[in-house]
N, C-alpha and C. Protein backbone atom coordinates (compact mmCIF):
# COMPACT_ATOMS: atom_id res chain seq x y z
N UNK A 1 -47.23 93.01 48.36
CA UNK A 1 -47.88 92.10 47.44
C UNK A 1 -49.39 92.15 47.64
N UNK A 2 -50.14 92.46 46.82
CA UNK A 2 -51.30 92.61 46.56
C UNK A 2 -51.95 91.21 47.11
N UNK A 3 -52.83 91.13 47.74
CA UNK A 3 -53.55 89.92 48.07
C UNK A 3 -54.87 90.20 48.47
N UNK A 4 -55.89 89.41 47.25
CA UNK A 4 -57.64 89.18 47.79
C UNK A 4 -57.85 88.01 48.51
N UNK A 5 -59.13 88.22 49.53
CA UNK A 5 -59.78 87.11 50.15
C UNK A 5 -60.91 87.26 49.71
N UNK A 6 -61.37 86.25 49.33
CA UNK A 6 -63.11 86.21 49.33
C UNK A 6 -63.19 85.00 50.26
N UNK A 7 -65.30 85.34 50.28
CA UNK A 7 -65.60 84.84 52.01
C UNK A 7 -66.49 84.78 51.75
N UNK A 8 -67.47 83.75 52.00
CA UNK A 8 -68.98 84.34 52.41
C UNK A 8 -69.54 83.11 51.37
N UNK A 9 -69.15 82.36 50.43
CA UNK A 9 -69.65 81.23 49.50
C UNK A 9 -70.48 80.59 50.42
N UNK A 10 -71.59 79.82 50.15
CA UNK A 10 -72.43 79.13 50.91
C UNK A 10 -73.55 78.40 49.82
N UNK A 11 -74.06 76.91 50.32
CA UNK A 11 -74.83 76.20 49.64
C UNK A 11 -76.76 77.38 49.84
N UNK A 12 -77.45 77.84 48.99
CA UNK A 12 -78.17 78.42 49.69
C UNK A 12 -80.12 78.07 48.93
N UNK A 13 -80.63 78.12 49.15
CA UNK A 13 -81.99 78.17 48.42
C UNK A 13 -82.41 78.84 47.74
N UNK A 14 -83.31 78.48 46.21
CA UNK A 14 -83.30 79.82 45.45
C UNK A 14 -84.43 80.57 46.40
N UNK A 15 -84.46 81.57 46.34
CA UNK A 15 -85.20 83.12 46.90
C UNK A 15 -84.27 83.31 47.83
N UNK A 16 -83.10 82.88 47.96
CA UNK A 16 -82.52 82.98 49.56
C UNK A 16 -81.53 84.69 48.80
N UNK A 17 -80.94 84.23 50.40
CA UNK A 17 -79.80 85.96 50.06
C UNK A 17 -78.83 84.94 50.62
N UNK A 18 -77.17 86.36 50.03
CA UNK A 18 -76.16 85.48 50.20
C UNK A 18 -75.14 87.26 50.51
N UNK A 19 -74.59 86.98 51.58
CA UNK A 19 -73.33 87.91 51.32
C UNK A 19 -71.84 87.82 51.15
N UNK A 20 -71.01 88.22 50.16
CA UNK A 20 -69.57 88.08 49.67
C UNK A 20 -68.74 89.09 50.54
N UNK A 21 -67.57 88.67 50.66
CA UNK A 21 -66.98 89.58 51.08
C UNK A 21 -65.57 89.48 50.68
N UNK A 22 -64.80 90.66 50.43
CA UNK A 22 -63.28 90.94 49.54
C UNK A 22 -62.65 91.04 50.46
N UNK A 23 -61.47 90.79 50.87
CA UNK A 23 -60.70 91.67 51.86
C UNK A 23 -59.17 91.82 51.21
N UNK A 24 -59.38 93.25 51.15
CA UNK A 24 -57.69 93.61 49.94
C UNK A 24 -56.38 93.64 50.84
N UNK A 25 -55.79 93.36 50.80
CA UNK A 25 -54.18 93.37 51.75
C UNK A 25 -53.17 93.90 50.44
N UNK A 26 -52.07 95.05 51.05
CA UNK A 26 -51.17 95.18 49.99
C UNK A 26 -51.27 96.29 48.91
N UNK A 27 -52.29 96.63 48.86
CA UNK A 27 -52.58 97.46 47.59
C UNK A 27 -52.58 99.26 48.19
N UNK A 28 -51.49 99.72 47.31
CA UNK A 28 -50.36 101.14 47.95
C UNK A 28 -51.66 102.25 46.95
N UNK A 29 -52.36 101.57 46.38
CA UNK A 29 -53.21 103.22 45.72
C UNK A 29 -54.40 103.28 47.05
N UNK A 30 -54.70 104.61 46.83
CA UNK A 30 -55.57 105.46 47.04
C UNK A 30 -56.66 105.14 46.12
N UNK A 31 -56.43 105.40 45.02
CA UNK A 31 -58.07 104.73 44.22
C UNK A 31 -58.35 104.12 43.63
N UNK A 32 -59.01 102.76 44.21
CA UNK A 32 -58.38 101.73 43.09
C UNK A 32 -60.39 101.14 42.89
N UNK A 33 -60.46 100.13 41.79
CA UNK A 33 -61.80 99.54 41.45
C UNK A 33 -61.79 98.14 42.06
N UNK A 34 -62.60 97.44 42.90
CA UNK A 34 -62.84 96.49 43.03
C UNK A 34 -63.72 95.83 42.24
N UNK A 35 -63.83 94.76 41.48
CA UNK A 35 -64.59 93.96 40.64
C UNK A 35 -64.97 92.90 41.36
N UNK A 36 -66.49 92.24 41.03
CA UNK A 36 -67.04 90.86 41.37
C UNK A 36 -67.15 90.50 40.04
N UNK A 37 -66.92 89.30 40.03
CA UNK A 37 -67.03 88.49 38.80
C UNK A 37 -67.52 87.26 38.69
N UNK A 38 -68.13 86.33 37.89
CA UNK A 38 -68.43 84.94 38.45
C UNK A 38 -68.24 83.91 37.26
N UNK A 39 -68.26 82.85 37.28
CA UNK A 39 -67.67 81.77 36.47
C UNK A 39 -68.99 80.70 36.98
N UNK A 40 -70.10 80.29 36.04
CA UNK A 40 -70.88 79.30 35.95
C UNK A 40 -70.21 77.74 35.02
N UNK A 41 -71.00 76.81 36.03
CA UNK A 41 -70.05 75.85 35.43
C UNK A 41 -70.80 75.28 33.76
N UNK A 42 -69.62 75.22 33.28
CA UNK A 42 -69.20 75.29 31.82
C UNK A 42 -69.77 76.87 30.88
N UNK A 43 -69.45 77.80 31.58
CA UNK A 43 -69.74 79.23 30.94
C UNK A 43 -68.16 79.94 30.92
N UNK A 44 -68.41 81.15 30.49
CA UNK A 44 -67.30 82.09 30.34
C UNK A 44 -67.96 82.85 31.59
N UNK A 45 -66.49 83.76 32.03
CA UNK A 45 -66.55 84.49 32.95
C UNK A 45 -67.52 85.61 33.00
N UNK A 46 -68.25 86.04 33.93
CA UNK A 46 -69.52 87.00 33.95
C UNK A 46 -69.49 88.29 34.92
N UNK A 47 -69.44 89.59 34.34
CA UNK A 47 -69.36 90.34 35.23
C UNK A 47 -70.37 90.92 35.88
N UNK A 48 -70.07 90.92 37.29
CA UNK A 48 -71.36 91.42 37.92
C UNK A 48 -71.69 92.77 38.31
N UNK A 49 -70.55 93.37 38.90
CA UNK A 49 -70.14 95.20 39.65
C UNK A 49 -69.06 95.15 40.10
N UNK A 50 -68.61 96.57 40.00
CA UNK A 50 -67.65 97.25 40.24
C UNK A 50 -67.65 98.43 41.00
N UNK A 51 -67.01 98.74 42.11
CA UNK A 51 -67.01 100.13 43.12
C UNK A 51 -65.59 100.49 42.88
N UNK A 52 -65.39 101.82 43.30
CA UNK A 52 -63.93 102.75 43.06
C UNK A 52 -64.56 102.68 44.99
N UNK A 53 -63.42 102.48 45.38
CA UNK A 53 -63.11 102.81 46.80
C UNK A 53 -62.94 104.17 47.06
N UNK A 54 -62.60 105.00 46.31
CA UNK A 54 -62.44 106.54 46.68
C UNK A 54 -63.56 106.90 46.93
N UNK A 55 -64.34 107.06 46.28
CA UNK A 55 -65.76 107.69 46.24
C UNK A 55 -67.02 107.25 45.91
N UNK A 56 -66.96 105.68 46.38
CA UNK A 56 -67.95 104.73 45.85
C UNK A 56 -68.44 104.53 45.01
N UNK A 57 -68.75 105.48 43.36
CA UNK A 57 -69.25 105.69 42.50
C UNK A 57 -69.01 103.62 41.95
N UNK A 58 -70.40 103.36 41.87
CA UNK A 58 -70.51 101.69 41.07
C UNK A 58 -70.52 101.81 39.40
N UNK A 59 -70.95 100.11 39.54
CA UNK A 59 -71.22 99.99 37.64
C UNK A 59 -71.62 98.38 37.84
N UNK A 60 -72.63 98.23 37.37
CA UNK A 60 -73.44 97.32 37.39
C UNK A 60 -73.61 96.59 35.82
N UNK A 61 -73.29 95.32 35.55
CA UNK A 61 -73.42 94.93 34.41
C UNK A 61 -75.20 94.84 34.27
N UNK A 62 -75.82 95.44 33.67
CA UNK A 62 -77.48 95.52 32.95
C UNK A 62 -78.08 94.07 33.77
N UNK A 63 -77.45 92.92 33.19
CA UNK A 63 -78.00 91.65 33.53
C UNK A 63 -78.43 91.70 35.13
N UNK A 64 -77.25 92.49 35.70
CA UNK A 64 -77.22 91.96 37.49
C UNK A 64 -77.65 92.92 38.25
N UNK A 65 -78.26 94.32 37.62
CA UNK A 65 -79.30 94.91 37.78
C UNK A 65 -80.70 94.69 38.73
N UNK A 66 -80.17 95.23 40.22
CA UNK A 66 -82.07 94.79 40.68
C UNK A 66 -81.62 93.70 41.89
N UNK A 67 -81.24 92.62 41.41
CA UNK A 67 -80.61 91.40 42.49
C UNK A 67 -79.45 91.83 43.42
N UNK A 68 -78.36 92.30 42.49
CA UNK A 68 -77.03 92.54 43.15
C UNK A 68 -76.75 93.68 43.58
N UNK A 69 -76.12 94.18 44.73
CA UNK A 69 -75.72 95.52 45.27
C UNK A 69 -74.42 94.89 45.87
N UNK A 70 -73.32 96.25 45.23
CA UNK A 70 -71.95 96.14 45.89
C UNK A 70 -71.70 97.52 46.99
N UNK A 71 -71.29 97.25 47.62
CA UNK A 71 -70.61 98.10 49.02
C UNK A 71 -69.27 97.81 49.27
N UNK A 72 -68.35 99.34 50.17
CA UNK A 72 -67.35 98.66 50.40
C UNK A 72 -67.23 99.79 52.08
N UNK A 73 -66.10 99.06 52.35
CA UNK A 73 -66.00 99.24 53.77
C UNK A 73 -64.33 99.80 53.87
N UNK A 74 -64.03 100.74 53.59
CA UNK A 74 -62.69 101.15 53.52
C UNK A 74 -61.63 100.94 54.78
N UNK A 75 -62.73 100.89 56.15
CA UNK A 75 -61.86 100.97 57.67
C UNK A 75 -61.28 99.44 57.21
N UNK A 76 -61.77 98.61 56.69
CA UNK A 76 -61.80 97.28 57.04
C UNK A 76 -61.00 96.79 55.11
N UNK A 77 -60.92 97.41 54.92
CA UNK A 77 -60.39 97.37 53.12
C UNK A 77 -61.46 96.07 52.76
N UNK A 78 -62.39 95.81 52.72
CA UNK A 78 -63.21 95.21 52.51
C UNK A 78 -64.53 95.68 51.38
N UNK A 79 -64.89 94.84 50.23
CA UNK A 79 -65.57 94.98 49.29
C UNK A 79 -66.82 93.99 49.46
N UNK A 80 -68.00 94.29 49.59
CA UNK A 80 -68.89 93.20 49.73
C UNK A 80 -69.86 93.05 49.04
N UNK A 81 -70.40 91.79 48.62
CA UNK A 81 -71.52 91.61 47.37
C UNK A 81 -72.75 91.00 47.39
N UNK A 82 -73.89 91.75 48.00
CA UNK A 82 -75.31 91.44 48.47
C UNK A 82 -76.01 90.65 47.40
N UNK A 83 -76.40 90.19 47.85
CA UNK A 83 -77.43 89.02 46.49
C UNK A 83 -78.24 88.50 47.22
N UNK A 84 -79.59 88.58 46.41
CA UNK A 84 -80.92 88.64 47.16
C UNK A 84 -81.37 87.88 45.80
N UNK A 85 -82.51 87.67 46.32
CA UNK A 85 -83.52 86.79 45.19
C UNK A 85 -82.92 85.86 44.37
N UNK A 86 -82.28 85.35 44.99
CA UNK A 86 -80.95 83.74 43.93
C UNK A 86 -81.73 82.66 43.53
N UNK A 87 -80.76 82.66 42.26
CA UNK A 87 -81.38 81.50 41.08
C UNK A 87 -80.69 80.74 41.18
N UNK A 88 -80.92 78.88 40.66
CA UNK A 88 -79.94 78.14 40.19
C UNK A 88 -79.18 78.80 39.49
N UNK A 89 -79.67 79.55 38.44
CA UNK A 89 -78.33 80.11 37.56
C UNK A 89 -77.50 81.05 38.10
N UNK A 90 -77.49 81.37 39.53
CA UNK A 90 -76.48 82.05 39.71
C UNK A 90 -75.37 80.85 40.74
N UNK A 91 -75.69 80.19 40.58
CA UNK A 91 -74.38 79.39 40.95
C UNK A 91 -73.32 79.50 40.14
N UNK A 92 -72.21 79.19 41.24
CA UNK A 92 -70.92 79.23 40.36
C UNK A 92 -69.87 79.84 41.48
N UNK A 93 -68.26 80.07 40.98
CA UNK A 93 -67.16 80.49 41.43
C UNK A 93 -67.56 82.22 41.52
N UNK A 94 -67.70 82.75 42.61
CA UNK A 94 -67.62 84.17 42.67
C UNK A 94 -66.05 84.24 43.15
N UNK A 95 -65.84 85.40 42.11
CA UNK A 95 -63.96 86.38 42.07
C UNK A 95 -63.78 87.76 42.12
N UNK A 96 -63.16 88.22 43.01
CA UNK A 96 -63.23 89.63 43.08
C UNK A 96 -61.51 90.29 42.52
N UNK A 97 -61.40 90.96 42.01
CA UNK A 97 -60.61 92.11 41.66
C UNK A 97 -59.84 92.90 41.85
N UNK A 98 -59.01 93.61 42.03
CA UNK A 98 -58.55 94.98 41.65
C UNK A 98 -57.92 95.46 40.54
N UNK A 99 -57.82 96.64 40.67
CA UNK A 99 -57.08 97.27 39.79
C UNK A 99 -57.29 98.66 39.92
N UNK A 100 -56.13 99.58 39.87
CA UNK A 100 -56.17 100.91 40.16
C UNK A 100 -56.95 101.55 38.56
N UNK A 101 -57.88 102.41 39.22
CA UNK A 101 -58.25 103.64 38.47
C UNK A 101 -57.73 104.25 37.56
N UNK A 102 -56.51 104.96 37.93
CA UNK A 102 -56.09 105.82 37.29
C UNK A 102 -56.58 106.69 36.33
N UNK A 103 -56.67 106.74 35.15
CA UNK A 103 -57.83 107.41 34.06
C UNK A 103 -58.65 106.90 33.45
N UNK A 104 -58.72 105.94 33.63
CA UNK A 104 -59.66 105.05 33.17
C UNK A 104 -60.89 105.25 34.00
N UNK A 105 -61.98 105.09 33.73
CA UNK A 105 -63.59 105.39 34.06
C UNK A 105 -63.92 103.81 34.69
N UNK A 106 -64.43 104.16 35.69
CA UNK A 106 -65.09 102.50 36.50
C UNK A 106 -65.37 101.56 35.55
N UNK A 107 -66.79 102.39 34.66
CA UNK A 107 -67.39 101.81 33.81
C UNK A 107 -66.56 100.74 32.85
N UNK A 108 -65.69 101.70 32.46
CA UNK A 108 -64.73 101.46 30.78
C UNK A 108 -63.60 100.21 31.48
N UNK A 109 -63.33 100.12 32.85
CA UNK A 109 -62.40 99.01 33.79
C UNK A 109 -63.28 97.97 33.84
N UNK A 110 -64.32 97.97 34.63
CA UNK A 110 -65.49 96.98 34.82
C UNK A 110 -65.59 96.47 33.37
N UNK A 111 -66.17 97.08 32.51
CA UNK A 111 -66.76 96.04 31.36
C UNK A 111 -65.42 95.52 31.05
N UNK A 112 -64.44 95.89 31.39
CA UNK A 112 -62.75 94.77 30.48
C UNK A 112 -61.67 94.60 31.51
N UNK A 113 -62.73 93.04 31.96
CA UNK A 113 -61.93 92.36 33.34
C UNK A 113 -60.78 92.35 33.01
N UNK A 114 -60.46 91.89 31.58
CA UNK A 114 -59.03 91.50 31.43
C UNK A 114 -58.24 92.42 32.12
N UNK A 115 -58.33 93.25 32.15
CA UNK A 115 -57.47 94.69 32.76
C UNK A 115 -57.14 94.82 34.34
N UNK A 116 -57.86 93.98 34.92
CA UNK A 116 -57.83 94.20 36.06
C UNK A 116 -56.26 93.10 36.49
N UNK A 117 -55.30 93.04 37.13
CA UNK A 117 -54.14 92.30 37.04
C UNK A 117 -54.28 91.21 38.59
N UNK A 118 -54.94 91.56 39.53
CA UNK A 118 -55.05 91.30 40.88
C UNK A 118 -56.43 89.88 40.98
N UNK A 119 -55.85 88.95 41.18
CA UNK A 119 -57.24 88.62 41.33
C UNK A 119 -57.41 87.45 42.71
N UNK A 120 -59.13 87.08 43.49
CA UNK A 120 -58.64 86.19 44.56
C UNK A 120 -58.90 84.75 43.80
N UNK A 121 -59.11 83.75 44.79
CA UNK A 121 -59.06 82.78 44.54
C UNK A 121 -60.46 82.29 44.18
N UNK A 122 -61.45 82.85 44.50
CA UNK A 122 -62.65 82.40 44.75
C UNK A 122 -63.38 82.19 45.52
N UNK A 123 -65.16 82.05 45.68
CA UNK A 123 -65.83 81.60 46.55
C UNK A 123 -66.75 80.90 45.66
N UNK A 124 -67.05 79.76 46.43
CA UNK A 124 -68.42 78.93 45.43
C UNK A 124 -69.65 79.13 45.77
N UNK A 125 -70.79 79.85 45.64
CA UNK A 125 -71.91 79.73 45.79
C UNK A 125 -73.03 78.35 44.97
N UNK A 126 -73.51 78.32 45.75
CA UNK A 126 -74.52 77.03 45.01
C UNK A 126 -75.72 77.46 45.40
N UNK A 127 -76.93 77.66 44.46
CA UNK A 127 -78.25 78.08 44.97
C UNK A 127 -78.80 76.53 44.68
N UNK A 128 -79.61 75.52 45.29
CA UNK A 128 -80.18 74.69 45.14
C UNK A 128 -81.21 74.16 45.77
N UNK A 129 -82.10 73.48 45.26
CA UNK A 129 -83.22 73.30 46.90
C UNK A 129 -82.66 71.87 47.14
């Protein structure tokens, strides 16, 4: 059974940094996409990046460009999500992902969360002074 953890939510200051962390249990592919995603309160869901664990190749939604960098850590099946220079507006529920590859292109998975079937529970970040 497929199971995400996310980790790492914290109350923080804007200019501050913040690090996320995935930890996948369960999941039998070889190449699969991890997604970050986030949910602002009273918004629709927002995507942030996406890594293929095989060969790291990312995908960065335009908006989250510059602030956000994703990494992953395969010894540790772990996906993690750097964020630097934080705004009030990036508060909110951070959610991470999977979903296997298969023929589908990072890119073409990432932009259509719906697709992804795996998902964790959440972490709350709050940027506030």
């Amino acid at each position: 059974q497929v199971q995400l953890v996310e980790s790492g939510g914290a109350s923080v200051q804007p200019g501050g940094s913040l690090t996320l962390s995935c930890k996948v249990s369960g999941f039998t592919s070889e190449d699969y996409a991890v997604g970050w995603f986030r949910r602002a309160p009273g918004k629709e869901r927002e995507g942030i990046s996406c890594i293929s664990t095989n060969d790291g190749g990312t995908y960065y939604y335009e908006s989250m460009k510059g602030r956000f960098f994703i990494s992953r850590n395969n010894a540790e099946n772990t996906v993690e999500l750097h964020m630097n220079s934080l705004k009030p507006e990036d508060t909110g529920v951070y959610y991470c992902a999977v979903e296997p590859l298969g023929l589908s292109s990072l890119s073409r998975l990432c932009r259509h969360p719906i697709f992804f079937a795996s998902w964790g529970q959440g972490t709350q970040v709050t940027v506030t002074s």
